[in-house]
PDB file of N, CA and C in Angstrom:
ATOM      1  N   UNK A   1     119.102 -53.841  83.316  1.00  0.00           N
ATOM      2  CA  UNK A   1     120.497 -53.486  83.165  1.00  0.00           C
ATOM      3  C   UNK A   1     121.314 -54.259  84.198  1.00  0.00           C
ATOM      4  N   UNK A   2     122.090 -54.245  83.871  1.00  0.00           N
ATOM      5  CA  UNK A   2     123.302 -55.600  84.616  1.00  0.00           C
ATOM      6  C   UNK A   2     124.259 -54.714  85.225  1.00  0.00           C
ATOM      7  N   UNK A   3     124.197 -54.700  86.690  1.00  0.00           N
ATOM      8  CA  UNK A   3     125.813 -53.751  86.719  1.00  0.00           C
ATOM      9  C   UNK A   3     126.840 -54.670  87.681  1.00  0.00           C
ATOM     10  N   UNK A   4     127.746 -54.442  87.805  1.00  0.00           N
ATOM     11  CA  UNK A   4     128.651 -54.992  87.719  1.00  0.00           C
ATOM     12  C   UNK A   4     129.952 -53.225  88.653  1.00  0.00           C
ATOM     13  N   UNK A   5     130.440 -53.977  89.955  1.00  0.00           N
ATOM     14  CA  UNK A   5     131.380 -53.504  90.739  1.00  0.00           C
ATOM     15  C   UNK A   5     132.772 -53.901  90.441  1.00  0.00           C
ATOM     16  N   UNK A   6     133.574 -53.209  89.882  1.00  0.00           N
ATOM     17  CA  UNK A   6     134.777 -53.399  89.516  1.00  0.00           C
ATOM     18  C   UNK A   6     135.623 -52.573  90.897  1.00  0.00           C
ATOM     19  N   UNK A   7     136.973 -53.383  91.271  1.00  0.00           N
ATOM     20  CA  UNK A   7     137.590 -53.508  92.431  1.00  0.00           C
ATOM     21  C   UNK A   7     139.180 -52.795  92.051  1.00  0.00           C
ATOM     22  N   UNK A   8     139.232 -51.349  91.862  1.00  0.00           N
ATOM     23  CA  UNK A   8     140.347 -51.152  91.219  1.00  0.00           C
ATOM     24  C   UNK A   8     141.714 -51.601  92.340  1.00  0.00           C
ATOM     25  N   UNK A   9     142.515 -52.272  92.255  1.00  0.00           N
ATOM     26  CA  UNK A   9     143.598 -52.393  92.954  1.00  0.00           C
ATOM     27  C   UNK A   9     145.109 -52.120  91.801  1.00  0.00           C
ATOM     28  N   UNK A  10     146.025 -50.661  92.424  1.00  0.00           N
ATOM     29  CA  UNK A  10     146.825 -50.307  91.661  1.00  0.00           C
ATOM     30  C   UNK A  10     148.161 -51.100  92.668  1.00  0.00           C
ATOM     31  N   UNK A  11     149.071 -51.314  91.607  1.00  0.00           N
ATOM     32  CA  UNK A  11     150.400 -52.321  91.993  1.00  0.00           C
ATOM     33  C   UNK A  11     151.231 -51.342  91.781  1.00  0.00           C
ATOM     34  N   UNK A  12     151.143 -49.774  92.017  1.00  0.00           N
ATOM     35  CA  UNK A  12     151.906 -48.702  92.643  1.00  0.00           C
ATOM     36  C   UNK A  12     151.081 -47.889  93.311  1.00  0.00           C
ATOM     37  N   UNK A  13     151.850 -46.681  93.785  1.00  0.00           N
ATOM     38  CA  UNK A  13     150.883 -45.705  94.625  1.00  0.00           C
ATOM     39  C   UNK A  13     150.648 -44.983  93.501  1.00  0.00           C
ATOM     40  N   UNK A  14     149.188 -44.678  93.300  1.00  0.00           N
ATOM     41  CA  UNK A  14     148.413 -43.244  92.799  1.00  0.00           C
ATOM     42  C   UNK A  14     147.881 -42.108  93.439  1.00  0.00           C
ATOM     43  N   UNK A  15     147.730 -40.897  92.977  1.00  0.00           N
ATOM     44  CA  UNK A  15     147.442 -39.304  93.821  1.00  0.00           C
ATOM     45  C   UNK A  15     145.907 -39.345  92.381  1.00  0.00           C
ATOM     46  N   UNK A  16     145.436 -39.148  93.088  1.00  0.00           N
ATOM     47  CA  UNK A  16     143.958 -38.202  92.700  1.00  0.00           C
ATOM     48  C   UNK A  16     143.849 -36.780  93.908  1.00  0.00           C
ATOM     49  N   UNK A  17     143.575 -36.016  92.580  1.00  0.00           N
ATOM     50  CA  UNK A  17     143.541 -34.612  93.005  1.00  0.00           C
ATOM     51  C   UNK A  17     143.590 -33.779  92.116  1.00  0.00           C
ATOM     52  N   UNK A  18     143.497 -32.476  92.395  1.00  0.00           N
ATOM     53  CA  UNK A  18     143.655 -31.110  91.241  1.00  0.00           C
ATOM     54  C   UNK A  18     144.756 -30.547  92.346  1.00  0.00           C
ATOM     55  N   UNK A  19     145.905 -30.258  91.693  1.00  0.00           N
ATOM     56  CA  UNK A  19     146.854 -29.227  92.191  1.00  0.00           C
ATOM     57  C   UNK A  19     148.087 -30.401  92.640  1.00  0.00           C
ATOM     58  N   UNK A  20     149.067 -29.835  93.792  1.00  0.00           N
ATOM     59  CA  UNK A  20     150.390 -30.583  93.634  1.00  0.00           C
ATOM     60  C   UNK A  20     150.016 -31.863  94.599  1.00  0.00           C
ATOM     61  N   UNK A  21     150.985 -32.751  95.090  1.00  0.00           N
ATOM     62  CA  UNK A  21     150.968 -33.709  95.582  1.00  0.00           C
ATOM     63  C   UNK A  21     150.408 -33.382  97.322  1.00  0.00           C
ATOM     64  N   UNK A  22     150.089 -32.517  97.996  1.00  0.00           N
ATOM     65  CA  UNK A  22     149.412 -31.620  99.194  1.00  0.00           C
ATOM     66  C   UNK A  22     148.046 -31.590  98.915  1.00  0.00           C
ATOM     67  N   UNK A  23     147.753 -32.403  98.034  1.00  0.00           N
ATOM     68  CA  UNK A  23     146.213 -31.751  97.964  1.00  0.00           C
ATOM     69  C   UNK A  23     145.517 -33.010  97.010  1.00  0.00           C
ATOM     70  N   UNK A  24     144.836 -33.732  98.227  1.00  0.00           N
ATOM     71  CA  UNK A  24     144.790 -35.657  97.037  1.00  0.00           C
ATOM     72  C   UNK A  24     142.889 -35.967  97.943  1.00  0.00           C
ATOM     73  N   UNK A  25     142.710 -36.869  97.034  1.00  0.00           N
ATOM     74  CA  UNK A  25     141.273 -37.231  97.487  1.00  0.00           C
ATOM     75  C   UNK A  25     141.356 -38.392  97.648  1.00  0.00           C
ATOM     76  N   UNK A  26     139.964 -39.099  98.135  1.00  0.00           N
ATOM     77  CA  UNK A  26     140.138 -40.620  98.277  1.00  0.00           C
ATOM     78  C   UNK A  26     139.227 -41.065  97.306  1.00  0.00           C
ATOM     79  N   UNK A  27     138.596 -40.129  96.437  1.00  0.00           N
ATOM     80  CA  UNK A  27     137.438 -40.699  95.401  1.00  0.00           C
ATOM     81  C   UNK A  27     138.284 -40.334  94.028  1.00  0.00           C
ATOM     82  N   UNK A  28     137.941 -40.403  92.688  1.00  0.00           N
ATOM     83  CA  UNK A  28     138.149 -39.495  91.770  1.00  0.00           C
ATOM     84  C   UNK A  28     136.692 -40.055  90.797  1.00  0.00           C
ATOM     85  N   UNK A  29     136.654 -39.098  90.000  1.00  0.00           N
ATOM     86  CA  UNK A  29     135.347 -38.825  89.079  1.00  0.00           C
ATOM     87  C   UNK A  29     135.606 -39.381  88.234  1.00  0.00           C
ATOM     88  N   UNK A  30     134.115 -39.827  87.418  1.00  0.00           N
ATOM     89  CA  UNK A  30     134.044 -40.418  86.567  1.00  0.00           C
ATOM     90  C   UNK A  30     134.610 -39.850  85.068  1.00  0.00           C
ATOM     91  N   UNK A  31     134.621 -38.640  85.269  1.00  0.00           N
ATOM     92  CA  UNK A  31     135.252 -38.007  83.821  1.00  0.00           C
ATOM     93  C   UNK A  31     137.017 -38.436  83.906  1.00  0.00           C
ATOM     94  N   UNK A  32     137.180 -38.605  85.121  1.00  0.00           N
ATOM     95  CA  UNK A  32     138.915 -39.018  85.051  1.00  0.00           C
ATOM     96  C   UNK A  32     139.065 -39.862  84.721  1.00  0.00           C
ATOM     97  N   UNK A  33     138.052 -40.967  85.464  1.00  0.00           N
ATOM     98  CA  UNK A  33     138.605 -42.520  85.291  1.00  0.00           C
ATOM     99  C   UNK A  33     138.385 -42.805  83.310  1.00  0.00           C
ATOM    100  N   UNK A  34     137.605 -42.191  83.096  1.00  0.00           N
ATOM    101  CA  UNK A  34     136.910 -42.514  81.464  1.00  0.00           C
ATOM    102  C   UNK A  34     138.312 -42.108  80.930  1.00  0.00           C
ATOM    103  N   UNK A  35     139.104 -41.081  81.298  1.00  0.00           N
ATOM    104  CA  UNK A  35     140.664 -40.013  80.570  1.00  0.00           C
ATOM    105  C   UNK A  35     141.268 -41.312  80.372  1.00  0.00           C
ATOM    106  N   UNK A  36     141.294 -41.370  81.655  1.00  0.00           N
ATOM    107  CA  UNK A  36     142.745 -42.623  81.451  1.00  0.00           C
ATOM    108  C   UNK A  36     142.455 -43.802  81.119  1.00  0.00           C
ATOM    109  N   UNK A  37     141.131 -44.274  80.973  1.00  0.00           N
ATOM    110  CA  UNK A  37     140.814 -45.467  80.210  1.00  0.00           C
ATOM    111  C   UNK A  37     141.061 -45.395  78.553  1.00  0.00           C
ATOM    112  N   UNK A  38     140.512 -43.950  78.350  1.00  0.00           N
ATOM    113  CA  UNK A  38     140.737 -43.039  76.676  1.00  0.00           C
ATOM    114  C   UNK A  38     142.403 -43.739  76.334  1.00  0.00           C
ATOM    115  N   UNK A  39     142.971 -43.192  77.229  1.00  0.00           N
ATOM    116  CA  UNK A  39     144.527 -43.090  76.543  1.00  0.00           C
ATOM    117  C   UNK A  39     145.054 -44.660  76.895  1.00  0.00           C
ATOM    118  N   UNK A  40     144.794 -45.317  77.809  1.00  0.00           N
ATOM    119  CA  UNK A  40     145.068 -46.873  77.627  1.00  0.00           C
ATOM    120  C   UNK A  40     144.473 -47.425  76.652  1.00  0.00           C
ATOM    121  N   UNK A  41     143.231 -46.883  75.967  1.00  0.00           N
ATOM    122  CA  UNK A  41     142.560 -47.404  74.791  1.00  0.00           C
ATOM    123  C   UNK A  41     143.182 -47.338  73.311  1.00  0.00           C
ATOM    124  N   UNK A  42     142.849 -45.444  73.670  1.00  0.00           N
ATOM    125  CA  UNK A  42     144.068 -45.023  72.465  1.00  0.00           C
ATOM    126  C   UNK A  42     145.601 -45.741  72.343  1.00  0.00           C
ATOM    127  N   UNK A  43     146.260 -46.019  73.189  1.00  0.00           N
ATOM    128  CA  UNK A  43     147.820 -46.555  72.902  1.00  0.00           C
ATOM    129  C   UNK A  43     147.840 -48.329  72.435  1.00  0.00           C
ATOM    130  N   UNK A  44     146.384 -49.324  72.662  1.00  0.00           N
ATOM    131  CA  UNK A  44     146.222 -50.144  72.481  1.00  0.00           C
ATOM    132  C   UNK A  44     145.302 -50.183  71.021  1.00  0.00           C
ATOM    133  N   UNK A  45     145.310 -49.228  70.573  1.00  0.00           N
ATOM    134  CA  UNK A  45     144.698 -48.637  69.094  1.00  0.00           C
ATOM    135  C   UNK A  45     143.246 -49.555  69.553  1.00  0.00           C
ATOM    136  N   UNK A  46     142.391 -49.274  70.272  1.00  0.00           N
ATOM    137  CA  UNK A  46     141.294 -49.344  70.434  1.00  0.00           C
ATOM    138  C   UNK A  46     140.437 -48.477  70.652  1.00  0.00           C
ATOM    139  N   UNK A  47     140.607 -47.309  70.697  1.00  0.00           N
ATOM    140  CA  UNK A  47     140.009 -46.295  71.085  1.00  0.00           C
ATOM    141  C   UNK A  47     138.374 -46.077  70.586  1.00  0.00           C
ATOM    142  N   UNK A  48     138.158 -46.181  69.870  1.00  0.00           N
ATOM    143  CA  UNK A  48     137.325 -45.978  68.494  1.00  0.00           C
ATOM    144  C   UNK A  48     135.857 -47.755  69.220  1.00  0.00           C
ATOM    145  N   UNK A  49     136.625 -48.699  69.895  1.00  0.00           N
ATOM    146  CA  UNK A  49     135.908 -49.048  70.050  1.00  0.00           C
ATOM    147  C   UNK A  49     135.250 -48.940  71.352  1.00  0.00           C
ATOM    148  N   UNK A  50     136.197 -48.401  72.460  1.00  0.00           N
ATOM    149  CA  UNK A  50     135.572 -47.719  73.181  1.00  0.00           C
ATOM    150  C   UNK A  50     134.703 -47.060  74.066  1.00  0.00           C
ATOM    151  N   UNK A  51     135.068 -45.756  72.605  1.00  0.00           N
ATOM    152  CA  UNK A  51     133.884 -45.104  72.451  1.00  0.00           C
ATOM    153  C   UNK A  51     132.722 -45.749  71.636  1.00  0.00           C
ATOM    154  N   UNK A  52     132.696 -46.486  70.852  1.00  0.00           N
ATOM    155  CA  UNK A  52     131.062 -47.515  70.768  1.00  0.00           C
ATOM    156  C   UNK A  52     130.605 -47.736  71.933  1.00  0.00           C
ATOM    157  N   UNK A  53     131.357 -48.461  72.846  1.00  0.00           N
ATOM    158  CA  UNK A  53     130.621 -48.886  73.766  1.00  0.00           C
ATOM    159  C   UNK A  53     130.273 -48.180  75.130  1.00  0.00           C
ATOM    160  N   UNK A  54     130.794 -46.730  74.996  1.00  0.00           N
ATOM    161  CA  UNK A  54     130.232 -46.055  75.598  1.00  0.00           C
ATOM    162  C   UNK A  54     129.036 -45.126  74.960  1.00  0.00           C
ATOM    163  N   UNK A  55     128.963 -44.880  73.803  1.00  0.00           N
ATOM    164  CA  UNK A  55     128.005 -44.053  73.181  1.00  0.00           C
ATOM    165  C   UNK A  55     126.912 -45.481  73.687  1.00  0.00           C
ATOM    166  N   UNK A  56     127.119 -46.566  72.776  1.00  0.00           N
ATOM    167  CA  UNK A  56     126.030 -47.530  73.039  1.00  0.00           C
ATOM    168  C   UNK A  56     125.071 -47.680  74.121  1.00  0.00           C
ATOM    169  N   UNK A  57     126.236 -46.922  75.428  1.00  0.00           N
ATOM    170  CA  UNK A  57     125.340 -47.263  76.951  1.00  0.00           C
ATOM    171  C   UNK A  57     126.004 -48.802  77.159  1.00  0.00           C
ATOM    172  N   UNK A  58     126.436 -49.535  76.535  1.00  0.00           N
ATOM    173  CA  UNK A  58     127.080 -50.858  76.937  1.00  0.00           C
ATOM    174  C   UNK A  58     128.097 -50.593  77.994  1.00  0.00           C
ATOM    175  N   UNK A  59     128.866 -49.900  78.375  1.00  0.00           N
ATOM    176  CA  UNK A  59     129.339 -49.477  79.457  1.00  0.00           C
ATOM    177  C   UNK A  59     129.143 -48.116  79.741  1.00  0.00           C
ATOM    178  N   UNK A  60     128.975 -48.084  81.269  1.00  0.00           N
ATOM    179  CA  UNK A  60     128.603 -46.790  81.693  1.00  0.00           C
ATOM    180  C   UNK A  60     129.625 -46.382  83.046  1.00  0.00           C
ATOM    181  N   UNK A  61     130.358 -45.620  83.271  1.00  0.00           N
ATOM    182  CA  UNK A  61     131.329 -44.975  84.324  1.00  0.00           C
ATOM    183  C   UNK A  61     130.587 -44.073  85.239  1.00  0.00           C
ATOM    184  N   UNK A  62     130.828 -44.652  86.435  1.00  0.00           N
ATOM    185  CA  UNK A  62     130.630 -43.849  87.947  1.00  0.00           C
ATOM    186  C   UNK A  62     131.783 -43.139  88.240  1.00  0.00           C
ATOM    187  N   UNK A  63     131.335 -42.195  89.492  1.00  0.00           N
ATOM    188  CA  UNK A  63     132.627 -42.044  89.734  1.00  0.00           C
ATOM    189  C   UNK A  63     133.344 -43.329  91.119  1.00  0.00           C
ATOM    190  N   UNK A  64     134.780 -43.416  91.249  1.00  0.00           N
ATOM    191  CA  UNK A  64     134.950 -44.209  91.616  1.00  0.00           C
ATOM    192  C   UNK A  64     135.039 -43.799  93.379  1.00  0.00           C
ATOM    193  N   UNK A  65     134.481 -44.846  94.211  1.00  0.00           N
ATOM    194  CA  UNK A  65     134.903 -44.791  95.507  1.00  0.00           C
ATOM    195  C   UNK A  65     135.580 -45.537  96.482  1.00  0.00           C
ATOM    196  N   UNK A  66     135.968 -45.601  97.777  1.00  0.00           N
ATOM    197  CA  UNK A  66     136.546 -46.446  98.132  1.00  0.00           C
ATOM    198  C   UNK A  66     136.579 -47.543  99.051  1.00  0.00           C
ATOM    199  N   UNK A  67     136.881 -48.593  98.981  1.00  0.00           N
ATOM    200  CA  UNK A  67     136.541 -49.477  99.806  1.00  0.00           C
ATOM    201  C   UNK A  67     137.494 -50.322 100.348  1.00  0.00           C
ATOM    202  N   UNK A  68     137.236 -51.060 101.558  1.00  0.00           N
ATOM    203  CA  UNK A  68     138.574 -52.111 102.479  1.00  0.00           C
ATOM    204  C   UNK A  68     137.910 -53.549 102.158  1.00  0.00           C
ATOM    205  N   UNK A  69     138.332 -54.529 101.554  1.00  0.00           N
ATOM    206  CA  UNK A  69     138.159 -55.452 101.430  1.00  0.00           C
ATOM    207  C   UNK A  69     136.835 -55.581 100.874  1.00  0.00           C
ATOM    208  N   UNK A  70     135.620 -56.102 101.541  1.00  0.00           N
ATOM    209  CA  UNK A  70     134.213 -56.423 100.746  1.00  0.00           C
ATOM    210  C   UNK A  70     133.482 -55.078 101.921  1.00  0.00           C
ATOM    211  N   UNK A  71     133.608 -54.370 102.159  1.00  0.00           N
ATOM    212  CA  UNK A  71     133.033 -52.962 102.973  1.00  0.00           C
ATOM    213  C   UNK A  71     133.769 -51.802 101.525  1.00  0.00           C
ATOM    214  N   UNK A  72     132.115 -50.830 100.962  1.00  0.00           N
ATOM    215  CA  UNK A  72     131.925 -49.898 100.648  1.00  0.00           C
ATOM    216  C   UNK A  72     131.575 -48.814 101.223  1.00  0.00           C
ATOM    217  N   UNK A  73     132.354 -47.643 101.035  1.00  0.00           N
ATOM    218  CA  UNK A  73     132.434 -46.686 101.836  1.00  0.00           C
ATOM    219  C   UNK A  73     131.348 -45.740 100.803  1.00  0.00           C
ATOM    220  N   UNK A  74     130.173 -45.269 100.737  1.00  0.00           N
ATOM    221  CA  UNK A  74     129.499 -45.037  99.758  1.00  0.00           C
ATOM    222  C   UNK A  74     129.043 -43.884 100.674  1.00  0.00           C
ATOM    223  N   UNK A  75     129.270 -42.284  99.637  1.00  0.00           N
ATOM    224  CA  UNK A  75     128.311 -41.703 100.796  1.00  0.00           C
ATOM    225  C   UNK A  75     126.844 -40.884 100.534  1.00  0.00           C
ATOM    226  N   UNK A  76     126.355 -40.592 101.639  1.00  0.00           N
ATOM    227  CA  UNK A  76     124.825 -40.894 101.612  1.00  0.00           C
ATOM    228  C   UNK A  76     124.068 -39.836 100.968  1.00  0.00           C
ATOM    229  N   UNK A  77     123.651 -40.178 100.658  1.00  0.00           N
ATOM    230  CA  UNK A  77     122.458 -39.291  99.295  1.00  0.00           C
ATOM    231  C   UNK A  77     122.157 -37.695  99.853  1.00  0.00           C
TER     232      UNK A  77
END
């Protein structure tokens, strides 16, 4: 299996968290990041393919963590 580190950099500020803007994380889960990939999929009427390529196992979602330049902040088992 081939994996592959994707480097999210957002060109506004984002809040990950459950509850109001007082209450934010520095990680968010893989069931989130998959949401909002869903609905960028869905609005690009791709949705449908997707999900192929996640049923397939052709792509697979972690949850995401964070890092400064080429240093991963990964934490320990």
């Amino acid at each position: 299996m081939k994996t592959k580190i994707l480097k999210l950099k957002f060109s506004s500020n984002v809040h990950f968290g459950d509850g109001g803007l007082t209450k934010a994380q520095s990680t968010f889960r893989a069931d989130t990041l998959y949401s909002a990939l869903c609905i960028e999929a869905l609005g690009q009427g791709s949705l449908e393919k997707l999900k192929e390529l996640c049923e397939g196992r052709k792509v697979q979602i972690s949850d995401a963590l964070p890092f400064i330049k080429d240093k991963f902040y990964v934490p320990k088992p």
